[in-house]
Protein backbone atom coordinates (compact mmCIF):
# COMPACT_ATOMS: atom_id res chain seq x y z
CA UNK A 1 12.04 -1.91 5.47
CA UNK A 2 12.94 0.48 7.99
CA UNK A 3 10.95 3.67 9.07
CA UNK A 4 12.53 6.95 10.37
CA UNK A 5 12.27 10.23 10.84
CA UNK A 6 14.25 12.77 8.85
CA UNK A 7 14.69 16.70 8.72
CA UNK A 8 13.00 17.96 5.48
CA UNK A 9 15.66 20.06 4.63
CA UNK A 10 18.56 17.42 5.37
CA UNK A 11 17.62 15.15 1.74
CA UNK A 12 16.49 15.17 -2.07
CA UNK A 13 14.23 13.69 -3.86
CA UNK A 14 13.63 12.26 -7.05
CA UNK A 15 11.44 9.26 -8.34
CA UNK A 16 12.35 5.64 -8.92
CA UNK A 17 12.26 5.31 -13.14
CA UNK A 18 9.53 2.73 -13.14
CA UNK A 19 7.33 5.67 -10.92
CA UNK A 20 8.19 7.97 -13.87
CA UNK A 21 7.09 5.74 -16.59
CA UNK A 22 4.12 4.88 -14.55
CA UNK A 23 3.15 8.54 -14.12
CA UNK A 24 4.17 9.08 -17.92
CA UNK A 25 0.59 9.98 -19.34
CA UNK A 26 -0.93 11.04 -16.17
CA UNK A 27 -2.18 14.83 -15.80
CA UNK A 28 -1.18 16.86 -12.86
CA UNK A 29 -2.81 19.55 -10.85
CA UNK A 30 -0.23 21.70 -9.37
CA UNK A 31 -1.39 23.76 -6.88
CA UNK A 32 -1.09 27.29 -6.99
CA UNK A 33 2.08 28.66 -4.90
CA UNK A 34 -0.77 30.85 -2.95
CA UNK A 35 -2.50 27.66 -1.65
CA UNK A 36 0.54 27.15 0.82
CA UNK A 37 -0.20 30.91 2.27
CA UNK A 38 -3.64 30.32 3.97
CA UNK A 39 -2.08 26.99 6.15
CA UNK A 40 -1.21 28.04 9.52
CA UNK A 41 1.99 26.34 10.71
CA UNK A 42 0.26 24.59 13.40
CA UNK A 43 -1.66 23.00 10.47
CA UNK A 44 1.44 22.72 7.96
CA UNK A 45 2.59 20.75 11.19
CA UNK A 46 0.22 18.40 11.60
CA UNK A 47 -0.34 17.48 7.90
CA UNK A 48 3.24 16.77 7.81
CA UNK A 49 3.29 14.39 10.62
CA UNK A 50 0.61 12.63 8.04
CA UNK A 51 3.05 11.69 5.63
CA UNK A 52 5.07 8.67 4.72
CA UNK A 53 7.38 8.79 1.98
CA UNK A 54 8.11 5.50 0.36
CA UNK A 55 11.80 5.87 -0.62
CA UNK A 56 14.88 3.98 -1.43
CA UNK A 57 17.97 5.44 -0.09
CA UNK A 58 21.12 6.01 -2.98
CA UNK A 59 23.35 8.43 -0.77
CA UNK A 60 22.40 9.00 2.63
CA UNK A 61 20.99 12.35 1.40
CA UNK A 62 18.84 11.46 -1.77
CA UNK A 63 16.14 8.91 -1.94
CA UNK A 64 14.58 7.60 -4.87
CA UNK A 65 10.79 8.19 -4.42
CA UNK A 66 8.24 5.17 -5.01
CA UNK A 67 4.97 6.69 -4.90
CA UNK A 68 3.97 10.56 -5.35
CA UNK A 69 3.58 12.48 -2.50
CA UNK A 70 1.68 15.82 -3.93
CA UNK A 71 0.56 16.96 -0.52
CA UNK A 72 4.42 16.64 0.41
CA UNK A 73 5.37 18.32 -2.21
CA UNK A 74 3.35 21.20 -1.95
CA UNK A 75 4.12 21.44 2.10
CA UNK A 76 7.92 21.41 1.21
CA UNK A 77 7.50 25.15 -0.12
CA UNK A 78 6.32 26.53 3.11
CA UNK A 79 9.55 27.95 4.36
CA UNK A 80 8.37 26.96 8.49
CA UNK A 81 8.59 23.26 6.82
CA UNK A 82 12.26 22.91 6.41
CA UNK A 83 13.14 22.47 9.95
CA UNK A 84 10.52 19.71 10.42
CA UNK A 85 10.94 16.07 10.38
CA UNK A 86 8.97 13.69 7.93
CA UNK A 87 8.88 9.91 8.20
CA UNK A 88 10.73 7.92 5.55
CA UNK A 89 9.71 4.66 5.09
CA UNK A 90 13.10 2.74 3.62
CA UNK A 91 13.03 -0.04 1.59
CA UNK A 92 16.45 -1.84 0.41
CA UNK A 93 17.08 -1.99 -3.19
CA UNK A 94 16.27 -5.44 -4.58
CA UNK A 95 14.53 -5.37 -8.82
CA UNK A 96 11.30 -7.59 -7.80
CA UNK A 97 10.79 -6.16 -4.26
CA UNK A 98 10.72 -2.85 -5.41
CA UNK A 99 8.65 -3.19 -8.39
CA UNK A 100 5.97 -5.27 -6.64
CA UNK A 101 6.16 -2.24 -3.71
CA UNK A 102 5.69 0.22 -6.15
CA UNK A 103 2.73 -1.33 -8.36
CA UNK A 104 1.29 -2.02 -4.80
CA UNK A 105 1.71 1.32 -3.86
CA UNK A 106 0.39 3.16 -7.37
CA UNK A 107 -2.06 0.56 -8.02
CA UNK A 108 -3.37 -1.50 -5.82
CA UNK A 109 -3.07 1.01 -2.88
CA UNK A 110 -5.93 3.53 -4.79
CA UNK A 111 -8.11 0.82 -5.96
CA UNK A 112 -8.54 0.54 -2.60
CA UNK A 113 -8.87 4.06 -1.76
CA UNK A 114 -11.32 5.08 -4.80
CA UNK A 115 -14.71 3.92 -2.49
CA UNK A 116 -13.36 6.35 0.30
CA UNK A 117 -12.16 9.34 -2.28
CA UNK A 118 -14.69 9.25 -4.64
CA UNK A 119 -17.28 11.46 -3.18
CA UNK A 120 -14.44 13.39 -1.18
CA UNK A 121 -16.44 16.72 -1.77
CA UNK A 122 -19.67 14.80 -0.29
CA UNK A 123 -17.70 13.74 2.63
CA UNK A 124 -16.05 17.15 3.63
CA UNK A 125 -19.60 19.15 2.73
CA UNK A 126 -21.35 16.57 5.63
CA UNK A 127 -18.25 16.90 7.78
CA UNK A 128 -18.44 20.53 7.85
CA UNK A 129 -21.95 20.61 7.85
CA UNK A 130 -21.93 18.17 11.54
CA UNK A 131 -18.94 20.37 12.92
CA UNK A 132 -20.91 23.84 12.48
CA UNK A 133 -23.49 22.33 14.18
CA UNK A 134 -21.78 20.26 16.89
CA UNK A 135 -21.82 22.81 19.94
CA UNK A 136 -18.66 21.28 21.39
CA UNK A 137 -17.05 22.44 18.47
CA UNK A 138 -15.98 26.48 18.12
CA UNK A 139 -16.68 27.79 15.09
CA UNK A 140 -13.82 30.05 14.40
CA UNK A 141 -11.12 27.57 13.67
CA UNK A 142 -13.17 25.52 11.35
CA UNK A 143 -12.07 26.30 7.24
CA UNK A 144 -14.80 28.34 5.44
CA UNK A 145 -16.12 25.95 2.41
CA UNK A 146 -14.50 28.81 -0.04
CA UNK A 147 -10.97 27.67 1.79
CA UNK A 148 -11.65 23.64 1.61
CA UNK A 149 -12.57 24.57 -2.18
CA UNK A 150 -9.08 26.62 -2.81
CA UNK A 151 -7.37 24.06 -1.53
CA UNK A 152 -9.21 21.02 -3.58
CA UNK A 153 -9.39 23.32 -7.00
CA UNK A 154 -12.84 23.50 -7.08
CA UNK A 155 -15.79 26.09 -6.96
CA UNK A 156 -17.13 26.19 -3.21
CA UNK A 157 -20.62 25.26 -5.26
CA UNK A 158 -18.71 21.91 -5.81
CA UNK A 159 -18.60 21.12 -1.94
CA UNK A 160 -22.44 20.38 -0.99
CA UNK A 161 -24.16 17.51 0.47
CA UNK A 162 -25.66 15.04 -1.48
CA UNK A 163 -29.55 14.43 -2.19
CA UNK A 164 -29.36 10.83 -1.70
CA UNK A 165 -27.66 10.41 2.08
CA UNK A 166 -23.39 9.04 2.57
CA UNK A 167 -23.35 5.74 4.11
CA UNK A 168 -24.24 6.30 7.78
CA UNK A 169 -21.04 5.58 9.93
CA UNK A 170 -23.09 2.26 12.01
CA UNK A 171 -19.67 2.25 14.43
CA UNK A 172 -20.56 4.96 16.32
CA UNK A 173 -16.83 6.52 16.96
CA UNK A 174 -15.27 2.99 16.62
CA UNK A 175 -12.26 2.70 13.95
């Protein structure tokens, strides 16, 4: 496996066939072309630098994709975007390595993940809640709850604390 750093606009993509019969009866949200509008590049930027796309290289400009990448995907349509670099993770072409990398990746990878995404709208309402009222923090670059709702495809009703408290964070800033 080798990791590097590639210009957006410098290679295609298209996914591995066992990711497309794995995704066969799955349902989609697309976002909305509009979403990509109310980013500001500095954000586009850093959400980028997020990424890691599991690939296998065919030419040295298209790559077989092992995992989705939705938040790639929609990023990719911001035209500021093509000029940036993502990291490609690289893995060489060998029938049981790449299977067991790609079940790992689109199964065991969010079995892992549900506990933390599950109550996603929970954990951005008490984020937001602690960041309007954290005086360190100015208040006019934070996302309005309408935005953080436009960009997860729900009502802004749909983005409120819970009645029964989150787990309390015991590490006090630790990882």
């Amino acid at each position: 496996m080798k990791i590097k750093q590639r210009l957006v606009n410098s290679f295609t993509l298209e996914y591995h066939p066992l990711v497309v019969s794995l995704l066969r009866d799955e349902i989609t949200v697309q976002f909305p072309a509009y979403v990509i509008d109310h980013l500001h590049e500095h954000e586009i930027q850093i959400l980028l630098k997020t990424i890691t796309l599991h690939v296998i290289p065919v030419t040295q400009e298209h790559y077989l994709l092992l995992t989705p990448e939705p938040l790639f995907a929609l990023l990719r349509q911001h035209p500021s975007v093509q000029s940036q670099k993502v990291c490609l993770c690289e893995y060489q072409y060998s029938a049981n390595n790449i299977e067991q990398t790609i079940t790992t990746l689109m199964l065991t990878l969010p079995a892992f993940q549900y506990n933390y995404q599950s109550s996603t709208l929970k954990t951005l309402a008490s984020r937001l809640n602690n960041a309007k009222s954290n005086p360190s923090l100015p208040t006019n670059p934070l996302p309005k709850k309408s935005q953080l709702a436009l960009f997860a495809g729900v009502s802004p009703s749909a983005i409120r604390l819970d009645t029964k408290k989150l787990t309390k964070n015991d590490d006090k800033g630790k990882a």
